[in-house]
C-alpha atoms as a PDB file:
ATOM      1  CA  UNK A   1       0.000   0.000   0.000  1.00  0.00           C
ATOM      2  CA  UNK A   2       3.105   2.388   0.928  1.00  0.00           C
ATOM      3  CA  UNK A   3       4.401   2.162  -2.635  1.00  0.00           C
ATOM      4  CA  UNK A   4       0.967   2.779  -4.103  1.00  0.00           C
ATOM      5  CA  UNK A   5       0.998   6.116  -2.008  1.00  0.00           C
ATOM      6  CA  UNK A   6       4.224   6.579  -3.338  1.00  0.00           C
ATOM      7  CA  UNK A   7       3.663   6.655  -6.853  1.00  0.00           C
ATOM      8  CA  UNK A   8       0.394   8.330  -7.039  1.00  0.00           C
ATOM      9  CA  UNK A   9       2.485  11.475  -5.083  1.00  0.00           C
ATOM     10  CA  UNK A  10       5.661  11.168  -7.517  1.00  0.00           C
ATOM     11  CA  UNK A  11       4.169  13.309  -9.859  1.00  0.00           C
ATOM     12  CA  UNK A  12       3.191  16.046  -7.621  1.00  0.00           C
ATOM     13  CA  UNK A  13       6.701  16.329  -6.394  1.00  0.00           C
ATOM     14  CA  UNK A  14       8.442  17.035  -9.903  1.00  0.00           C
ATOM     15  CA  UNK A  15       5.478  19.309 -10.520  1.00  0.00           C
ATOM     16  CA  UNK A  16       7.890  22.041  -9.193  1.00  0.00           C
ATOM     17  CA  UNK A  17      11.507  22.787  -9.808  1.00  0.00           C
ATOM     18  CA  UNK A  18      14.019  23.265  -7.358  1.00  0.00           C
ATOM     19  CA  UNK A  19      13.876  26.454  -4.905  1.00  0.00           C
ATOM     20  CA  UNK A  20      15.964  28.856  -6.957  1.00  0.00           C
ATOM     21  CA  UNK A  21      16.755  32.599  -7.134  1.00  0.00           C
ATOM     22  CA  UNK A  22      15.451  35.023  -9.644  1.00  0.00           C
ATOM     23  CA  UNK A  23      16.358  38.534 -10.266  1.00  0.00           C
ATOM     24  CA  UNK A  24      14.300  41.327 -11.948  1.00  0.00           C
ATOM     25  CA  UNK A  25      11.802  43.877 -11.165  1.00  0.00           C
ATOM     26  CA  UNK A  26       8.425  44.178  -9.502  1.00  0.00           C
ATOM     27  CA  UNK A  27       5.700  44.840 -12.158  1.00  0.00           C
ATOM     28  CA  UNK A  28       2.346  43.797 -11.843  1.00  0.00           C
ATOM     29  CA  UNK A  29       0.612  41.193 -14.332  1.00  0.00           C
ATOM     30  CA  UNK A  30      -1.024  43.327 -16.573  1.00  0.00           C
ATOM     31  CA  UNK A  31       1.602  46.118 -17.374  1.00  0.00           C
ATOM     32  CA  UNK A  32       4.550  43.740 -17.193  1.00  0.00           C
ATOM     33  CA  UNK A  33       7.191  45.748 -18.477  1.00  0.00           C
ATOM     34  CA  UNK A  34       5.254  48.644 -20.088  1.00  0.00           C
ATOM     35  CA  UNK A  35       3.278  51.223 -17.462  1.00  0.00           C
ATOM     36  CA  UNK A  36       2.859  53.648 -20.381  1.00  0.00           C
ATOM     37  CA  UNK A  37      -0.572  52.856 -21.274  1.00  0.00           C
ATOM     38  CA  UNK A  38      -1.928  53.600 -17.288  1.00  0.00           C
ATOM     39  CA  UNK A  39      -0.635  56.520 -17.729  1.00  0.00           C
ATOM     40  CA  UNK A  40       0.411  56.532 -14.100  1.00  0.00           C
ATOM     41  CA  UNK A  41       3.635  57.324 -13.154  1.00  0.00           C
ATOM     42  CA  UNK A  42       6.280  56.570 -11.467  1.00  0.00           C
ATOM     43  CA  UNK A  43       5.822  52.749 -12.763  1.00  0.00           C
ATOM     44  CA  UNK A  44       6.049  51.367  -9.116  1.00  0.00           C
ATOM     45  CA  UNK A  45       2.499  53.983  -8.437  1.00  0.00           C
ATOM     46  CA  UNK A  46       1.124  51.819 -11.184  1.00  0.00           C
ATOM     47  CA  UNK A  47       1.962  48.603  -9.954  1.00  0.00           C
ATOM     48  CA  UNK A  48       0.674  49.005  -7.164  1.00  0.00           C
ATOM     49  CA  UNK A  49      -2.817  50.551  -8.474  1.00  0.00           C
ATOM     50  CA  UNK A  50      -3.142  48.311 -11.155  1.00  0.00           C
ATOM     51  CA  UNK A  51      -2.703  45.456  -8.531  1.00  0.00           C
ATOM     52  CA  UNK A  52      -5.159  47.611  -6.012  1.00  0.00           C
ATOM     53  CA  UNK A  53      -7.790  47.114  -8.904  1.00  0.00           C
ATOM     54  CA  UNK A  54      -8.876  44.133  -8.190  1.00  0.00           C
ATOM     55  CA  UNK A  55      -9.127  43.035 -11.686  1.00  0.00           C
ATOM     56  CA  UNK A  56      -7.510  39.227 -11.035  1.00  0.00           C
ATOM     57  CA  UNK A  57      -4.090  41.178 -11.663  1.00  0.00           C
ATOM     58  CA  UNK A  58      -1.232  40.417  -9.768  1.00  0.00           C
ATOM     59  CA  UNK A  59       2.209  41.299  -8.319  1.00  0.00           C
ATOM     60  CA  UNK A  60       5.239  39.763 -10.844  1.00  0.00           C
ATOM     61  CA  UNK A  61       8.554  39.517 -11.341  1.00  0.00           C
ATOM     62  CA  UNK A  62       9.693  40.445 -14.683  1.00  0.00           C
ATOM     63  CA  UNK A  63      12.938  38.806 -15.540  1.00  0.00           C
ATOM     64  CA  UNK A  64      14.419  40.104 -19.065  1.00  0.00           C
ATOM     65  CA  UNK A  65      11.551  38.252 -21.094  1.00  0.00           C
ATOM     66  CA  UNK A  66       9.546  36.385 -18.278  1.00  0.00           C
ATOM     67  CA  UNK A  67       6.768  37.789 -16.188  1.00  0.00           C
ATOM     68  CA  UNK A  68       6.122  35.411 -13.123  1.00  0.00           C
ATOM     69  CA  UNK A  69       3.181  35.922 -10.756  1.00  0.00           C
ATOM     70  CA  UNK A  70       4.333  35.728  -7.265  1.00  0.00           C
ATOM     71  CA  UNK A  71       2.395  33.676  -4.378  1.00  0.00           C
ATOM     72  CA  UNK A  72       3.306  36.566  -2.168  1.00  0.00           C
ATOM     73  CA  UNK A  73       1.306  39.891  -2.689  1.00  0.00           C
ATOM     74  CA  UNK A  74       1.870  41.406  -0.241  1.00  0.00           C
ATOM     75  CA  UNK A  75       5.420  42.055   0.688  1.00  0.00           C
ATOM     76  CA  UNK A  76       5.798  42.689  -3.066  1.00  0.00           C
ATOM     77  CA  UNK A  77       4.258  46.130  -2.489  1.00  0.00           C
ATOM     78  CA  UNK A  78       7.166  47.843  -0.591  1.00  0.00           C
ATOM     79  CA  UNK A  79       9.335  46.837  -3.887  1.00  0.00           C
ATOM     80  CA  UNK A  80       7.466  47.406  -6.472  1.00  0.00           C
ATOM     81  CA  UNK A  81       9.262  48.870  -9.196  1.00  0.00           C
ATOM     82  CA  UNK A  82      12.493  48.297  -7.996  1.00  0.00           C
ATOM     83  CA  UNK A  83      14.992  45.354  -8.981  1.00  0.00           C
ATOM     84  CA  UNK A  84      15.054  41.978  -6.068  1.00  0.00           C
ATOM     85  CA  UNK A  85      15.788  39.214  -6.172  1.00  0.00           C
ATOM     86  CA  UNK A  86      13.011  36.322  -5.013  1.00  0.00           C
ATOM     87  CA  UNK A  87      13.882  33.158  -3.770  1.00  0.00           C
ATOM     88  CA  UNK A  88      11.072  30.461  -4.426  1.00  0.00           C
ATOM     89  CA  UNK A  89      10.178  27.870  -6.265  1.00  0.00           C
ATOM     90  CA  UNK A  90       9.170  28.000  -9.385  1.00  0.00           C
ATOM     91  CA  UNK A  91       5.899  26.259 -11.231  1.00  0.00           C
ATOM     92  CA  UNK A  92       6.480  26.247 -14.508  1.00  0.00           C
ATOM     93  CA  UNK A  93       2.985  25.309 -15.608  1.00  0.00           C
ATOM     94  CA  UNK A  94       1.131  28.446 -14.072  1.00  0.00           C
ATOM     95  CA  UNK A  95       4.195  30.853 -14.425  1.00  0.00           C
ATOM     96  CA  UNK A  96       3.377  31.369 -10.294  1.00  0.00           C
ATOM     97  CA  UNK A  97       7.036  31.838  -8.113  1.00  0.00           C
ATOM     98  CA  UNK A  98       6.332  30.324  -4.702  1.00  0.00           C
ATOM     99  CA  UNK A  99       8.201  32.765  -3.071  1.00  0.00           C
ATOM    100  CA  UNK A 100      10.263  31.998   0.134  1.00  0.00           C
ATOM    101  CA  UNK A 101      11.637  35.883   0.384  1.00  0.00           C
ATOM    102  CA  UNK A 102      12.238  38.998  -1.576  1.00  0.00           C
ATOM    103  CA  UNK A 103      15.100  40.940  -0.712  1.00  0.00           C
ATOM    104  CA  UNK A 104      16.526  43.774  -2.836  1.00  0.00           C
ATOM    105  CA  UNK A 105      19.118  43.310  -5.815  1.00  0.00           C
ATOM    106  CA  UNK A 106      22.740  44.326  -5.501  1.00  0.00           C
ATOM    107  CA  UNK A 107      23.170  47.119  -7.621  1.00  0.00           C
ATOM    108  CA  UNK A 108      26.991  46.549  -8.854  1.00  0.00           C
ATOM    109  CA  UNK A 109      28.698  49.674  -8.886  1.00  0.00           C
ATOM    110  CA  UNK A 110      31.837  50.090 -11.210  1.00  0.00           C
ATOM    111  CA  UNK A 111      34.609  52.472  -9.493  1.00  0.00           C
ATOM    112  CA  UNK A 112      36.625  55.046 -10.983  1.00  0.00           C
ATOM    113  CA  UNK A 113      40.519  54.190  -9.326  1.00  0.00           C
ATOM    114  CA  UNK A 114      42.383  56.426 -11.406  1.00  0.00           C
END
């Protein structure tokens, strides 16, 4: 009976990849990468007001071409618009980012030793 159990939840476990970092920018799922149409500015205003909506739109991480939805919505407010990275797991079938914490990126600054 164990090994029945077993194989009916093998599946389930490769549903998801492997926890994993991901670096980008806090959008929101219907703007992604372009706030010019809301006409609402500063883009991380618009995330956040597009998300406020209601309108089944969500707080994402957009990664060069890839726009996640992340699992957490709410401590992707106090970044939106700004580059983090996310820690989570992601599901590749629903494009969601389980997200285990969002910290903010590194910004690597070049010096000028002359």
């Amino acid at each position: 009976m164990k090994q029945i159990v077993m194989l009916l939840l093998l599946p389930t476990a490769f549903a998801a990849g492997a926890e994993q970092t991901f670096t980008g920018v806090i959008t929101d799922s219907m703007c992604g990468a372009n706030h010019r149409m809301m006409k609402i500015t500063p883009d991380a205003k618009c995330a956040r007001e597009c998300v406020k909506s209601g309108q089944n739109v969500k707080f994402a991480l957009i990664d060069g071409p890839n726009v996640y939805k992340l699992s957490d919505q709410a401590t992707p407010a106090q970044f939106a618009g700004q580059r983090v990275k996310v820690l989570g797991t992601l599901f590749p079938k629903t494009g969601i980012i389980r997200v285990q914490k969002i910290e903010l990126a590194r910004q690597d600054r070049k010096s000028n030793s002359d």
